[in-house]
C-alpha atoms as a PDB file:
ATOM      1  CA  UNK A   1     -10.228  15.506   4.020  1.00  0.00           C
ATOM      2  CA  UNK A   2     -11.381  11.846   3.702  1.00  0.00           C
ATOM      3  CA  UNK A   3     -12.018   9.349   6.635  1.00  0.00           C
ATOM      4  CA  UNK A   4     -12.732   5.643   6.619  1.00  0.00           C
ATOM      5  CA  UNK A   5     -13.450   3.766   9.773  1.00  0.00           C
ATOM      6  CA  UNK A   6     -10.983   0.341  10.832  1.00  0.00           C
ATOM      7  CA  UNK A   7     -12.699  -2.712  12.133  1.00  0.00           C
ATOM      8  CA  UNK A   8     -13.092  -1.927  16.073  1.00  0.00           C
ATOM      9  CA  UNK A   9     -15.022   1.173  14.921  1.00  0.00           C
ATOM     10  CA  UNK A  10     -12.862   3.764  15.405  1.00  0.00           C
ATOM     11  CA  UNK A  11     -12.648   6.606  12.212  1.00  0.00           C
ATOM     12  CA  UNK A  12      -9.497   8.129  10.983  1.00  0.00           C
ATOM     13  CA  UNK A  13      -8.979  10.964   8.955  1.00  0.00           C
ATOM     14  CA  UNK A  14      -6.818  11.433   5.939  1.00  0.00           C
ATOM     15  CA  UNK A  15      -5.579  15.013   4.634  1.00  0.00           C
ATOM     16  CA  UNK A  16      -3.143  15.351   1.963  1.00  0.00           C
ATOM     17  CA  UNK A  17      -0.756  18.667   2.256  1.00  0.00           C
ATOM     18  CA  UNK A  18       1.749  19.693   0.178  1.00  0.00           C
ATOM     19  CA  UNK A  19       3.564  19.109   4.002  1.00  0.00           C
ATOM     20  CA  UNK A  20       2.872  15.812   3.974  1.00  0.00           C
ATOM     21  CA  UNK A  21       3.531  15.033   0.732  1.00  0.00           C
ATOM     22  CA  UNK A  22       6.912  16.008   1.308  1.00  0.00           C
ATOM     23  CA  UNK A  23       7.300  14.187   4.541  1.00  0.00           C
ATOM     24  CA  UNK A  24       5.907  10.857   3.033  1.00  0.00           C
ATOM     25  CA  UNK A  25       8.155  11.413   0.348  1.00  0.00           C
ATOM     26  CA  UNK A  26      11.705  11.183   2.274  1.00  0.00           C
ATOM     27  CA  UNK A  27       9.854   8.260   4.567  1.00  0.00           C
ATOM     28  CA  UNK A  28       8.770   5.967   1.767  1.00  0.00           C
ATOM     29  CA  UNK A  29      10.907   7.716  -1.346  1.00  0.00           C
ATOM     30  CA  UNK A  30       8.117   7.821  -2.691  1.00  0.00           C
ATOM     31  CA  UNK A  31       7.316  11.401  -4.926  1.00  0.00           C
ATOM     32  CA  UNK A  32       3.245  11.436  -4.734  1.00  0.00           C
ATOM     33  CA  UNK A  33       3.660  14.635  -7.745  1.00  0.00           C
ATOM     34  CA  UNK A  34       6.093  12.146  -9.797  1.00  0.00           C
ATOM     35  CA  UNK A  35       3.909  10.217 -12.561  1.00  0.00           C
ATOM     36  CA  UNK A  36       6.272   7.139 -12.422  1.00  0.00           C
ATOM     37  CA  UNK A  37       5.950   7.107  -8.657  1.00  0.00           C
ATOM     38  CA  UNK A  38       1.756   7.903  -8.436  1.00  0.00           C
ATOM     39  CA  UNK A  39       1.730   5.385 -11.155  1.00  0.00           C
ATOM     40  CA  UNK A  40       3.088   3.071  -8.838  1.00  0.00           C
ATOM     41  CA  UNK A  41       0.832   4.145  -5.882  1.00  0.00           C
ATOM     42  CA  UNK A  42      -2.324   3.734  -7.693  1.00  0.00           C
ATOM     43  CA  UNK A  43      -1.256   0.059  -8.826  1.00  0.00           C
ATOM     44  CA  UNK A  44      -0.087  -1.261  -5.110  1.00  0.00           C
ATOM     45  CA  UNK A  45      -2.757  -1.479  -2.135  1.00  0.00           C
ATOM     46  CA  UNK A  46       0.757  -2.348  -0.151  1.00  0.00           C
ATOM     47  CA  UNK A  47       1.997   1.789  -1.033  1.00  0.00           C
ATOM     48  CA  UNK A  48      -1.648   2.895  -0.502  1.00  0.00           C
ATOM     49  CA  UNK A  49      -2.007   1.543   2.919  1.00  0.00           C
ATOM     50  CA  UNK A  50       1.779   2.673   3.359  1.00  0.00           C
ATOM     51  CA  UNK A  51       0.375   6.584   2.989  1.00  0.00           C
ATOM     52  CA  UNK A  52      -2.543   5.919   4.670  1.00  0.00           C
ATOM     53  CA  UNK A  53      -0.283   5.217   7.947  1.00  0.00           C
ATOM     54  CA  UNK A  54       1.410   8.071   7.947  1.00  0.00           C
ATOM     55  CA  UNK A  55      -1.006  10.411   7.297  1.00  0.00           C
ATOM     56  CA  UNK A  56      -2.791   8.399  10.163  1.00  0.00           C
ATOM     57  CA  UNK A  57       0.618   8.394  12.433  1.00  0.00           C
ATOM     58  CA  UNK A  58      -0.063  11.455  14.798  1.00  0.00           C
ATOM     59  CA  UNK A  59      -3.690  10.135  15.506  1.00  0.00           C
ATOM     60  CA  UNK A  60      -2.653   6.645  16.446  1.00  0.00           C
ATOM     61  CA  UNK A  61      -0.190   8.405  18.643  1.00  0.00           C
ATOM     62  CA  UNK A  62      -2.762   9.704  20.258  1.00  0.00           C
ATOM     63  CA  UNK A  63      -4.328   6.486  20.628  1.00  0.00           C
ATOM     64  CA  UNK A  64      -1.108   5.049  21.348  1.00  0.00           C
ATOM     65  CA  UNK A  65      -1.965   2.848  18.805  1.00  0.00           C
ATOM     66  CA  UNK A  66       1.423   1.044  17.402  1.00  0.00           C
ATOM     67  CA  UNK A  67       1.962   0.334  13.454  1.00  0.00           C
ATOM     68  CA  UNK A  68       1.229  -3.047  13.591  1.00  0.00           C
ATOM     69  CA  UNK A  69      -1.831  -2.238  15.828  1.00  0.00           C
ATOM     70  CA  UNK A  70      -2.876  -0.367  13.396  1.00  0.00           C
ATOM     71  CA  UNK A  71      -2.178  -2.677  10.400  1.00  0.00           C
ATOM     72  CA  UNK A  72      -4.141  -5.448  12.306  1.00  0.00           C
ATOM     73  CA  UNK A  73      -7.162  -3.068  12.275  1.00  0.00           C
ATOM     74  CA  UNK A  74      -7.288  -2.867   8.647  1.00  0.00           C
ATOM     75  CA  UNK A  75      -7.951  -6.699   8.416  1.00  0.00           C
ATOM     76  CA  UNK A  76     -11.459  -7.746   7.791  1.00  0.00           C
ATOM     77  CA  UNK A  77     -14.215  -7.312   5.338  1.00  0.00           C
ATOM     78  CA  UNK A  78     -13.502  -4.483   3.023  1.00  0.00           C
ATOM     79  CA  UNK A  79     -11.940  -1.822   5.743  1.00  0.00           C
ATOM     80  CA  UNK A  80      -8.247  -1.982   3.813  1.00  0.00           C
ATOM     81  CA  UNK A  81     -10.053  -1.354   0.523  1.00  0.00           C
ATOM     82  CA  UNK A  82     -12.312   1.266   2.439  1.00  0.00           C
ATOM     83  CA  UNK A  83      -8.822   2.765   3.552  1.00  0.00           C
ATOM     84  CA  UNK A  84      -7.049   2.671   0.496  1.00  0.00           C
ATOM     85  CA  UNK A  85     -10.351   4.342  -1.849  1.00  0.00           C
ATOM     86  CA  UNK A  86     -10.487   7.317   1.140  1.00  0.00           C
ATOM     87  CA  UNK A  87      -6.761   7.733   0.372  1.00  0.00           C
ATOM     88  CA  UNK A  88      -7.299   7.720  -2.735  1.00  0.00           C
ATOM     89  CA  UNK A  89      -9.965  10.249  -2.853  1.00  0.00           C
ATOM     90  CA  UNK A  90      -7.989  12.399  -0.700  1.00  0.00           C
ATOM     91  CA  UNK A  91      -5.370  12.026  -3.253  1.00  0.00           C
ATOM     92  CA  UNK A  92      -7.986  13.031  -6.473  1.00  0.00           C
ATOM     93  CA  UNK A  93      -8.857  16.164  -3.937  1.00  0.00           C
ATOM     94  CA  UNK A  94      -5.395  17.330  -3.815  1.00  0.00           C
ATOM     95  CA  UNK A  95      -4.460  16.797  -7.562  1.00  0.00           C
ATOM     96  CA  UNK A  96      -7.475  18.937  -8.346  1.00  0.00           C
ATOM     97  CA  UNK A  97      -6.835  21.801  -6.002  1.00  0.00           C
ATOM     98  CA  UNK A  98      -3.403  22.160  -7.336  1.00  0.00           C
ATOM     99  CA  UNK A  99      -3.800  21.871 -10.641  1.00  0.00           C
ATOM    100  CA  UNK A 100      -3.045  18.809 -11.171  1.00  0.00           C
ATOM    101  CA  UNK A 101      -5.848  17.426 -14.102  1.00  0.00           C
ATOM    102  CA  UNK A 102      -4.136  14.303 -15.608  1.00  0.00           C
ATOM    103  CA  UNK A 103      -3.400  12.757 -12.175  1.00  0.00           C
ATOM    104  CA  UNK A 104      -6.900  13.643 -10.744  1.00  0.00           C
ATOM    105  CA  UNK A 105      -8.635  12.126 -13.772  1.00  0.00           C
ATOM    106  CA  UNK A 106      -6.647   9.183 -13.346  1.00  0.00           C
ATOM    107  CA  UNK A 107      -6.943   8.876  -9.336  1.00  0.00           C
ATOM    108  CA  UNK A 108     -10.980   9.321 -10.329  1.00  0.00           C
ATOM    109  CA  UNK A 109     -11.151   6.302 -12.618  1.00  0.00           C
ATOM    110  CA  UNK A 110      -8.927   4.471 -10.350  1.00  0.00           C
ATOM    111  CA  UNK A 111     -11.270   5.018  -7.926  1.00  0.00           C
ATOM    112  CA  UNK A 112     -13.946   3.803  -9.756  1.00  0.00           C
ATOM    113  CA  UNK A 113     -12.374   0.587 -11.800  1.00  0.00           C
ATOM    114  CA  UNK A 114     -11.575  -0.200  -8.131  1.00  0.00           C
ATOM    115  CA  UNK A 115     -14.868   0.169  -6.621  1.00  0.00           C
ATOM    116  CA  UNK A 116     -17.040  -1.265  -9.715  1.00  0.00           C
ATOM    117  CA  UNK A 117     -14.803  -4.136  -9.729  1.00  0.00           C
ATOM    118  CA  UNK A 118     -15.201  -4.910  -5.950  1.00  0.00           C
ATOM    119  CA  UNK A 119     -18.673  -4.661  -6.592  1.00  0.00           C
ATOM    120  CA  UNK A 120     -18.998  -7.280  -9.204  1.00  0.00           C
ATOM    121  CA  UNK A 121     -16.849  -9.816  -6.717  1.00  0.00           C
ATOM    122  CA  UNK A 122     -18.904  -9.005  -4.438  1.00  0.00           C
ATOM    123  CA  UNK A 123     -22.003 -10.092  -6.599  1.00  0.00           C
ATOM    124  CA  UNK A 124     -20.048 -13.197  -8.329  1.00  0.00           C
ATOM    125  CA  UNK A 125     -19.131 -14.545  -5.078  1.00  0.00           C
ATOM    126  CA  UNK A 126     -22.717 -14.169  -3.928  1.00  0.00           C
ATOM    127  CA  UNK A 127     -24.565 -15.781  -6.948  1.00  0.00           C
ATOM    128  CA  UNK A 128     -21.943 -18.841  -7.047  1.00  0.00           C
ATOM    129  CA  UNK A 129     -20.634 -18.160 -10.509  1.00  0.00           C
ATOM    130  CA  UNK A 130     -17.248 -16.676  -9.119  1.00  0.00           C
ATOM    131  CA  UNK A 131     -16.116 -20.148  -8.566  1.00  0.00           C
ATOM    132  CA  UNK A 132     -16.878 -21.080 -11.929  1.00  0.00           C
ATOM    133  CA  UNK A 133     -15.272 -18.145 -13.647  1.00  0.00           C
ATOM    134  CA  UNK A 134     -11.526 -19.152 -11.990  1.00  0.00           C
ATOM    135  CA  UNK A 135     -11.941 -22.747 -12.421  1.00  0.00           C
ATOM    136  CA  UNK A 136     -12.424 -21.543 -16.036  1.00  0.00           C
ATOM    137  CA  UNK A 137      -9.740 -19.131 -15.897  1.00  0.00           C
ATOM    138  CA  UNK A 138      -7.023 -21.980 -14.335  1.00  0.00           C
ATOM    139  CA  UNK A 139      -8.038 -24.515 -16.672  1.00  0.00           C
ATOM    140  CA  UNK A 140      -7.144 -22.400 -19.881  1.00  0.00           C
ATOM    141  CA  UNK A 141      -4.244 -20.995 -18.038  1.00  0.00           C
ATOM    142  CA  UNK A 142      -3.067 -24.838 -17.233  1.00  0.00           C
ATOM    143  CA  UNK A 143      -3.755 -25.665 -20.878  1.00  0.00           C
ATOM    144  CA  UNK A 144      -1.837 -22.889 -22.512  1.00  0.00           C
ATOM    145  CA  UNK A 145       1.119 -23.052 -19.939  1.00  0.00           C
ATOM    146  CA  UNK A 146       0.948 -27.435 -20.648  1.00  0.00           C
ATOM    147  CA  UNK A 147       0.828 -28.296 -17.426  1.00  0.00           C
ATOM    148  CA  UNK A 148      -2.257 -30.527 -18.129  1.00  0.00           C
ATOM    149  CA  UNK A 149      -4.555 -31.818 -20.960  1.00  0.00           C
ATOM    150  CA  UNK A 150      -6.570 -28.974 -19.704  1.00  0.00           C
ATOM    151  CA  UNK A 151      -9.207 -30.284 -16.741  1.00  0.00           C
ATOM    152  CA  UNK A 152      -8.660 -28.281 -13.324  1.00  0.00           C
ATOM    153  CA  UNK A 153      -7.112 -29.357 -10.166  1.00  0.00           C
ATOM    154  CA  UNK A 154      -9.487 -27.750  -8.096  1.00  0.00           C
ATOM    155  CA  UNK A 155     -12.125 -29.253  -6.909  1.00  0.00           C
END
């Protein structure tokens, strides 16, 4: 059981069952056991945050709190991202406990490509040189694709 809190404070709790697996799986048509389909899952925040609703659905019932109340408390800072790693967690808990050692390594370094990589935004945004990097990034991009004699638009 994982748990992440949305931006008015309030903490939700995510459990995975073989239950709800099922249940998510004639919602969304998504399979989370399928490779192709957690494949999928681990590359989309848009799936991730889809699973974290409904495992989510009975408490925000209780809060009669609506799915687009809901979605509008994921906004802000890093509370999505927070959602989406507990689901994903939750997920790596569940592969291990049934057996499941390919997809839990995978969920794990998921988990922490995702995390490290937020990290370094974090810090590149912070020391200024995040800027720099995508001007840098755009202008090669605009040079290999032609679309200019290589100098960036941005300013």
């Amino acid at each position: 059981m994982q748990t992440f809190k949305d931006n008015q404070g309030q903490t939700w709790t995510i459990a995975l069952t073989l239950g709800k697996v099922r249940k998510i799986r004639e919602k969304l048509g998504l399979d989370l056991l399928k490779p192709l389909h957690h494949a999928q899952i681990l590359d989309s925040l848009t799936d991730q945050l889809a699973f974290v609703f409904l495992l989510c659905e009975e408490q925000a019932k209780e809060h009669s709190i609506s799915i687009d109340d809901f979605e509008d408390r994921l906004a802000g800072d890093s509370v999505a991202q927070d959602a989406s790693i507990a689901f994903l967690e939750e997920c790596a808990f569940f592969f291990h406990r049934y057996g499941r050692i390919e997809e839990y390594q995978t969920t794990r370094r998921v988990i922490r490509l995702t995390t490290d990589l937020r990290a370094r935004q974090v810090e590149l945004a912070t020391n200024g040189r995040l800027d720099s990097l995508m001007d840098a990034m755009e202008t090669q991009w605009r040079k290999e694709l032609g679309l200019t004699d290589g100098q960036s638009s941005s300013s």
